[in-house]
C-alpha atoms as a PDB file:
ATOM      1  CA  UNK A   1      -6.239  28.959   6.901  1.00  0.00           C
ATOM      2  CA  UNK A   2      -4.389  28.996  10.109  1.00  0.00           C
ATOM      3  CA  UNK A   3      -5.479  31.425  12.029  1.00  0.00           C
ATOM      4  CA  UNK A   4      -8.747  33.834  12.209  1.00  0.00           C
ATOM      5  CA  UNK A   5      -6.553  36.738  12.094  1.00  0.00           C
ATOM      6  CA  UNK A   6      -4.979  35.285   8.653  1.00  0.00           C
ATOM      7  CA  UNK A   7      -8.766  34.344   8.023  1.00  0.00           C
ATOM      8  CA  UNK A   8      -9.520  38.542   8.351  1.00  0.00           C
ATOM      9  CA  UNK A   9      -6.388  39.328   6.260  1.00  0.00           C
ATOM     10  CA  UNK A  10      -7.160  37.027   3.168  1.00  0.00           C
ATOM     11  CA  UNK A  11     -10.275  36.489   2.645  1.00  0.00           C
ATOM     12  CA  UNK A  12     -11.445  38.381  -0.771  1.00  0.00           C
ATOM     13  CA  UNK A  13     -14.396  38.935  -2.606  1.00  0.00           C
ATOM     14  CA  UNK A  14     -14.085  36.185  -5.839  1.00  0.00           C
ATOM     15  CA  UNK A  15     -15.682  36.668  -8.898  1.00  0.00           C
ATOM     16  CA  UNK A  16     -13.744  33.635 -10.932  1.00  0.00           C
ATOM     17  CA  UNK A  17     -14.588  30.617 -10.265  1.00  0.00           C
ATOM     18  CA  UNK A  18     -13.397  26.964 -11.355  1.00  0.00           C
ATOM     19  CA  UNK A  19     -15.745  24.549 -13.263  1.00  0.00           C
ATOM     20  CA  UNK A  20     -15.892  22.559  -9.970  1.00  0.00           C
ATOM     21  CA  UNK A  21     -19.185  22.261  -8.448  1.00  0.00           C
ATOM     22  CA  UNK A  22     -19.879  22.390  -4.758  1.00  0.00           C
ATOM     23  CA  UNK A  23     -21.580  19.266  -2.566  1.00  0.00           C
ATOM     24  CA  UNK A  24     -25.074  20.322  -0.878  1.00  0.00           C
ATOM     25  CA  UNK A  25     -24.284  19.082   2.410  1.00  0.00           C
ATOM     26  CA  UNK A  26     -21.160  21.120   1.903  1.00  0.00           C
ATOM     27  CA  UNK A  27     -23.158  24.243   1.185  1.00  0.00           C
ATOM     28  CA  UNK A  28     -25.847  23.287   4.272  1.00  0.00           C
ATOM     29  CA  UNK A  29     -22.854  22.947   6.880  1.00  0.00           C
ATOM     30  CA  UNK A  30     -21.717  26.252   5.656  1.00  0.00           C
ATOM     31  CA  UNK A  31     -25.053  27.781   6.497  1.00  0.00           C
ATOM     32  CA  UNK A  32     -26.170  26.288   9.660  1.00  0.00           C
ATOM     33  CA  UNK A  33     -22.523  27.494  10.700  1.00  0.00           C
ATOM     34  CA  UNK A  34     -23.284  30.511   9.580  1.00  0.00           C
ATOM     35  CA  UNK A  35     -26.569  30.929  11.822  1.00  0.00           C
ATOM     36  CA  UNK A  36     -24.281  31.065  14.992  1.00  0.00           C
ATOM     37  CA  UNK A  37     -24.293  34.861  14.101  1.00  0.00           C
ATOM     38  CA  UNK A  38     -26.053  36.933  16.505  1.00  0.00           C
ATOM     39  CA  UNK A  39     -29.182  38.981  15.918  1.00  0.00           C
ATOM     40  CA  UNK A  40     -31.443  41.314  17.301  1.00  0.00           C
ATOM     41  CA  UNK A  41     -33.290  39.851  20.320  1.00  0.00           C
ATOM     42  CA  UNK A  42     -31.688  36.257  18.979  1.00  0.00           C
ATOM     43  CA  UNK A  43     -34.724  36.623  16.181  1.00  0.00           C
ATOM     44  CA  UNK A  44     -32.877  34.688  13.980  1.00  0.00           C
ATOM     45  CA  UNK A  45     -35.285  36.272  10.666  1.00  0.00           C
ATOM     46  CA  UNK A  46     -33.204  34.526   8.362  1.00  0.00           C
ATOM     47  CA  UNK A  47     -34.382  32.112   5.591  1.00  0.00           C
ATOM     48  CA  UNK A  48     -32.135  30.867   2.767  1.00  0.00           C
ATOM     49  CA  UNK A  49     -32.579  30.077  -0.836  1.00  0.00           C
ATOM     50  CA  UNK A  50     -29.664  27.735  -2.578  1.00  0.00           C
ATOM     51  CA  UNK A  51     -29.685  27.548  -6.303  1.00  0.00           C
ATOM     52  CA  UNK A  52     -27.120  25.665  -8.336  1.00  0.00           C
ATOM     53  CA  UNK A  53     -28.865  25.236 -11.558  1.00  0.00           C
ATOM     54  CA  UNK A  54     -26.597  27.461 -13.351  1.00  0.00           C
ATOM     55  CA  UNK A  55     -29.802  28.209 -16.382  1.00  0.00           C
ATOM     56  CA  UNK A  56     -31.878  29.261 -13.606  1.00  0.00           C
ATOM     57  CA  UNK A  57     -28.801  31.516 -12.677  1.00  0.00           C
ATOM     58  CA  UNK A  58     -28.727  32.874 -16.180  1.00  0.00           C
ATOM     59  CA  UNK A  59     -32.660  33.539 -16.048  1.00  0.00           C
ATOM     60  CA  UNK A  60     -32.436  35.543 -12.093  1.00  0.00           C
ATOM     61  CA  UNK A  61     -29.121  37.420 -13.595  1.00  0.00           C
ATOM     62  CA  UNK A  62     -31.178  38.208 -16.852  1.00  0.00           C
ATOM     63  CA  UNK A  63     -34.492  39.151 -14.739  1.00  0.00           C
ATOM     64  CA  UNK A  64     -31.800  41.199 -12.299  1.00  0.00           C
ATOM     65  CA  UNK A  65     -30.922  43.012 -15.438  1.00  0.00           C
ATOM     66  CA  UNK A  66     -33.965  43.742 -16.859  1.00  0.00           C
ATOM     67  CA  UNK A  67     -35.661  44.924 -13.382  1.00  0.00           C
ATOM     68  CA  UNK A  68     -32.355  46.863 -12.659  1.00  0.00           C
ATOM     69  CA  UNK A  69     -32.583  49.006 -16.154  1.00  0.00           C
ATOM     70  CA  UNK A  70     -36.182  49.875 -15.740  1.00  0.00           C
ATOM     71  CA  UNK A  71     -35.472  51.486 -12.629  1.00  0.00           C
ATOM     72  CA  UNK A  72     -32.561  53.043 -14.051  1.00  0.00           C
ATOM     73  CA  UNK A  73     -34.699  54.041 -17.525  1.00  0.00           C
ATOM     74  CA  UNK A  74     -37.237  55.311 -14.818  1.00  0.00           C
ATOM     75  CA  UNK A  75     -34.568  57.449 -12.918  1.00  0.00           C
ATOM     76  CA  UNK A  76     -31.683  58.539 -14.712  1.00  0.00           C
ATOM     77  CA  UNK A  77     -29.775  59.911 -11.923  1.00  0.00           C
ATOM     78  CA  UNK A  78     -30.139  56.739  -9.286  1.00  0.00           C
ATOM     79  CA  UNK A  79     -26.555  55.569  -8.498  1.00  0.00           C
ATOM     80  CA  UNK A  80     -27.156  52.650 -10.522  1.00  0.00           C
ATOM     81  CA  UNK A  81     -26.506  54.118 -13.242  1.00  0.00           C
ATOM     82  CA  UNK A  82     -23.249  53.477 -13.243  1.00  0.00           C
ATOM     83  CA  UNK A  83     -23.580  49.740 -13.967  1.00  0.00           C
ATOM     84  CA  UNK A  84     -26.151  50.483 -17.295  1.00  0.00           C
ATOM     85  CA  UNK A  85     -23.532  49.437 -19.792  1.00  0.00           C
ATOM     86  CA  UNK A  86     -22.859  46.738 -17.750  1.00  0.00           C
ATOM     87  CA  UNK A  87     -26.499  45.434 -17.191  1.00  0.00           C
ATOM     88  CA  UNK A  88     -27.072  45.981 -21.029  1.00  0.00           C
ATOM     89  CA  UNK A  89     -24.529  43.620 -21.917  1.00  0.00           C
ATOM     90  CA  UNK A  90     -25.939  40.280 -22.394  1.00  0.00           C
ATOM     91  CA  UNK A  91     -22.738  38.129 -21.991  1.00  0.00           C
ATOM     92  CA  UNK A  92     -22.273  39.772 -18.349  1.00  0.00           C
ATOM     93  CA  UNK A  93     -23.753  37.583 -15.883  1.00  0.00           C
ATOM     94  CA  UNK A  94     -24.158  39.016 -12.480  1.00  0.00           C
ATOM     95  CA  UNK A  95     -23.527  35.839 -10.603  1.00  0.00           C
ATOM     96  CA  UNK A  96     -20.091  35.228 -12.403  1.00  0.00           C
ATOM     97  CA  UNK A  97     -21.163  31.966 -13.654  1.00  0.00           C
ATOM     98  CA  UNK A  98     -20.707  30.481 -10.129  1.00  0.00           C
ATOM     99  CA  UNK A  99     -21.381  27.115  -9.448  1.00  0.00           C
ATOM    100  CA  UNK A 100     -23.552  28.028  -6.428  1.00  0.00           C
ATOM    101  CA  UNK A 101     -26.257  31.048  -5.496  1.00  0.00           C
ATOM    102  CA  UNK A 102     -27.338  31.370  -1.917  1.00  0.00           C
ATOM    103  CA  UNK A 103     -29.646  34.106  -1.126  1.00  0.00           C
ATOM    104  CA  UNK A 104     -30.391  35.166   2.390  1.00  0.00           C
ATOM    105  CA  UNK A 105     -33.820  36.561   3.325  1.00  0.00           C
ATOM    106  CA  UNK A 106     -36.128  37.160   5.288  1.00  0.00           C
ATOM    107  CA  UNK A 107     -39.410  38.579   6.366  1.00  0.00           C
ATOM    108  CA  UNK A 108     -39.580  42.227   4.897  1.00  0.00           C
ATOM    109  CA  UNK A 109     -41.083  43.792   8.098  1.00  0.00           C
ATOM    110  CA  UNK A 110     -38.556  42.441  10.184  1.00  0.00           C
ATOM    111  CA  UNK A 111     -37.310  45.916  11.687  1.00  0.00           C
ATOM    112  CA  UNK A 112     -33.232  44.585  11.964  1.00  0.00           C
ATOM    113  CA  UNK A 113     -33.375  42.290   8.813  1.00  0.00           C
ATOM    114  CA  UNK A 114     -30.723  44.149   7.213  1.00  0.00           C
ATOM    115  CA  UNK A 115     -28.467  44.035   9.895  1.00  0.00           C
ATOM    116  CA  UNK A 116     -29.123  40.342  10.995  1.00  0.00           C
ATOM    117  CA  UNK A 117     -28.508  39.293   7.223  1.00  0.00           C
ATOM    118  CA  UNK A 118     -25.052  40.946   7.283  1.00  0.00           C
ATOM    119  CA  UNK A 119     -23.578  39.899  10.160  1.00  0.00           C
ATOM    120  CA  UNK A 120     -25.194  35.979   8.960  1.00  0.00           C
ATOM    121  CA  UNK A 121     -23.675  37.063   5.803  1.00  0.00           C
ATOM    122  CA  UNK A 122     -20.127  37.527   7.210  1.00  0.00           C
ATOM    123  CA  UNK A 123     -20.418  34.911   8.977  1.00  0.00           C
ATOM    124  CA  UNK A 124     -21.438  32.408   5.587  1.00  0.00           C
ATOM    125  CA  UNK A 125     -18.084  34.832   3.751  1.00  0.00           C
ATOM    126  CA  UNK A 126     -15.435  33.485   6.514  1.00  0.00           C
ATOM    127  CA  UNK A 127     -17.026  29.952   6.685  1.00  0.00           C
ATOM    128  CA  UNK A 128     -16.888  29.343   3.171  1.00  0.00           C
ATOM    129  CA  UNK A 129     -13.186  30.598   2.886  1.00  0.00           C
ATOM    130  CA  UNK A 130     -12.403  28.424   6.253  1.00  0.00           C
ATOM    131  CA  UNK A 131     -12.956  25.196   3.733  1.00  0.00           C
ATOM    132  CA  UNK A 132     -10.837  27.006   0.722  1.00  0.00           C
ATOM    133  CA  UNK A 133     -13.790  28.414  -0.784  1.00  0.00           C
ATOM    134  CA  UNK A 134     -14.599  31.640  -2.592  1.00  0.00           C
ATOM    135  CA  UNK A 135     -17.406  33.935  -2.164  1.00  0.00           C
ATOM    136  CA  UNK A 136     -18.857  37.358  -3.391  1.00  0.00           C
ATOM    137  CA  UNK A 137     -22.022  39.569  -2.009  1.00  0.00           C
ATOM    138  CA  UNK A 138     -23.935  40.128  -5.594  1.00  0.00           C
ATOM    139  CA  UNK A 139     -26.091  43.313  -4.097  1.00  0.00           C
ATOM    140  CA  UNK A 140     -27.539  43.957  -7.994  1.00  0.00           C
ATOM    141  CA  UNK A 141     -28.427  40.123  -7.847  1.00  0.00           C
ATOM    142  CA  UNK A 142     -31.578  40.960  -4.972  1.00  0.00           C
ATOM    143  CA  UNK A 143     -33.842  42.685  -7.608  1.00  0.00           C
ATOM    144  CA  UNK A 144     -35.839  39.957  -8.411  1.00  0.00           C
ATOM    145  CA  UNK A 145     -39.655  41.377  -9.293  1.00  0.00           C
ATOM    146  CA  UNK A 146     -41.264  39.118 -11.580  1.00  0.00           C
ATOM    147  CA  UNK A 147     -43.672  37.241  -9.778  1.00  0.00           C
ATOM    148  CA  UNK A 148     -43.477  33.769 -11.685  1.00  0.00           C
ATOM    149  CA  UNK A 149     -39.806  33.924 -11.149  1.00  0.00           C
ATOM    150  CA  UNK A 150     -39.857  34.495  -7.329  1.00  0.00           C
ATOM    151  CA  UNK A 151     -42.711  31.941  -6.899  1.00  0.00           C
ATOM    152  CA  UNK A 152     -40.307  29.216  -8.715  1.00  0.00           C
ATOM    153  CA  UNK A 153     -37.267  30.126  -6.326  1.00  0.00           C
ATOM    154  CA  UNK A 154     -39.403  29.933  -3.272  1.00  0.00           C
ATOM    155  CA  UNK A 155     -39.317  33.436  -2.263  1.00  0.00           C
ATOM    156  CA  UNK A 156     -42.922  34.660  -0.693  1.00  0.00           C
ATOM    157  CA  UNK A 157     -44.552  37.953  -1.545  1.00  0.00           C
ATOM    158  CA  UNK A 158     -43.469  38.889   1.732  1.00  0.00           C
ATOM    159  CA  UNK A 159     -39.767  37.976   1.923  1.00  0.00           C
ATOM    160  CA  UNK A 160     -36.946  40.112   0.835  1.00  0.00           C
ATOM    161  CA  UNK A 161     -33.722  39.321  -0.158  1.00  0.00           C
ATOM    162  CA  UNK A 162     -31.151  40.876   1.844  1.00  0.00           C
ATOM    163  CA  UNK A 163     -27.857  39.054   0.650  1.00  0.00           C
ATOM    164  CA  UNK A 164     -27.127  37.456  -2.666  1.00  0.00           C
ATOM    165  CA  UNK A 165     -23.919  35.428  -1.919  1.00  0.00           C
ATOM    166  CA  UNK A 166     -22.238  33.296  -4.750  1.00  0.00           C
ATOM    167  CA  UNK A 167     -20.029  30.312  -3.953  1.00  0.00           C
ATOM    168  CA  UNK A 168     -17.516  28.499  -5.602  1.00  0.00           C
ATOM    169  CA  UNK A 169     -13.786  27.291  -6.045  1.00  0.00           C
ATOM    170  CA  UNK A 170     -11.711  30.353  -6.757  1.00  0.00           C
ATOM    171  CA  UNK A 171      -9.943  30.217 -10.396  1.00  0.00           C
ATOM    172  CA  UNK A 172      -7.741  33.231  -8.461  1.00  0.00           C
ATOM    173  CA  UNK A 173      -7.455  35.313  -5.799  1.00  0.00           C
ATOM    174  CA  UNK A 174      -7.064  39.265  -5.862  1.00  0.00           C
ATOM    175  CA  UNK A 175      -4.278  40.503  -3.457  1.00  0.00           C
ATOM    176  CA  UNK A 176      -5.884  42.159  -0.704  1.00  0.00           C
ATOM    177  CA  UNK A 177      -6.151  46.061  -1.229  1.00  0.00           C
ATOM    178  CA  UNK A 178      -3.698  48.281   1.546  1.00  0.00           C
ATOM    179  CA  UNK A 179      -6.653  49.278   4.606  1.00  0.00           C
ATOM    180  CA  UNK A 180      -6.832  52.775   5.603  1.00  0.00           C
ATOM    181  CA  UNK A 181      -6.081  53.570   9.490  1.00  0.00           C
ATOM    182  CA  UNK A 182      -9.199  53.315  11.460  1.00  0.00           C
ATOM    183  CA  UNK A 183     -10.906  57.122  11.805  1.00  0.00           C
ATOM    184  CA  UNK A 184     -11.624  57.156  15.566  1.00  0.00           C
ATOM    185  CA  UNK A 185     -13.735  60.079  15.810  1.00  0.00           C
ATOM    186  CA  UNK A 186     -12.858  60.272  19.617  1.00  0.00           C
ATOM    187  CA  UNK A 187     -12.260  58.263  22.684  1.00  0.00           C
ATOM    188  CA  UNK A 188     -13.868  59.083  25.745  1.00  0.00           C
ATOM    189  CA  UNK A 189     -12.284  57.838  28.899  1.00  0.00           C
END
């Protein structure tokens, strides 16, 4: 890219990916550039989880399924709903079959967790697309409650995941969607 302003215009969210697989120290540069995004009282709550086995992709997307449809089977009427057929499909893989799974979290009493893991979040979006790279927020791919599973991705009883974030080559690229005007509510001068 050639500007940050081009950056802002282009990036998309990618859910096709090529067969290519990502380096590690590719994926760590991406993330400790990503950490230069503030936070709340420069807390930095952050911890990160990177997963490119793509069968233990299969097995969170599967377990992401299966948590996801209880809760819907236990509540009908959640907004999630919407994605049953979806989730009961098992050929649909969350992640997109993406060669790489990065999953921001942190302490789950950390009072501005969410909002510290979104702005880190943006930040990991525009650095991975800096280097030609694709990404995609997976918000169904955070419901991860079986125990055994969490234990085996290093996630503690007491983190959270706040950001699922696949990474990969993109196969394509959407064309960016037109941008409603900004609604200023009001300026005070």
């Amino acid at each position: 890219m050639n500007s940050f302003e081009e950056l802002l215009k282009k990036r998309r969210s990618i859910r096709d990916f090529e067969e290519r697989e990502i380096s590690l120290p590719l994926i760590q540069e991406i993330i400790r550039e990503s950490t230069l995004a503030p936070s709340a009282s420069h807390g930095q709550p952050w911890y990160f989880i990177i997963i490119t086995n793509r069968d233990v992709m299969k097995r969170l997307s599967d377990e992401c399924k299966r948590s996801l449809l209880a809760r819907i089977e236990a509540n009908p009427e959640i907004p999630l709903s919407g994605y049953k057929e979806a989730l009961q499909n098992t050929g649909f893989n969350i992640f997109y079959n993406a060669p790489c799974l990065v999953y921001i979290a942190g302490h789950a009493e950390t009072g501005s967790l969410d909002v510290d893991c979104a702005l880190l979040a943006s930040y990991m979006m525009f650095s991975a697309a800096q280097r030609g790279l694709g990404t995609c927020w997976i918000g169904l791919g955070a419901h991860i409650d079986d125990p055994e599973i969490r234990r085996e991705i290093g996630l503690s009883d007491v983190c959270r995941i706040v950001a699922p974030i696949i990474i990969g080559y993109p196969a394509s690229i959407p064309e960016p969607l037109p941008r409603e005007e900004p609604k200023i509510l009001k300026i005070v001068s």
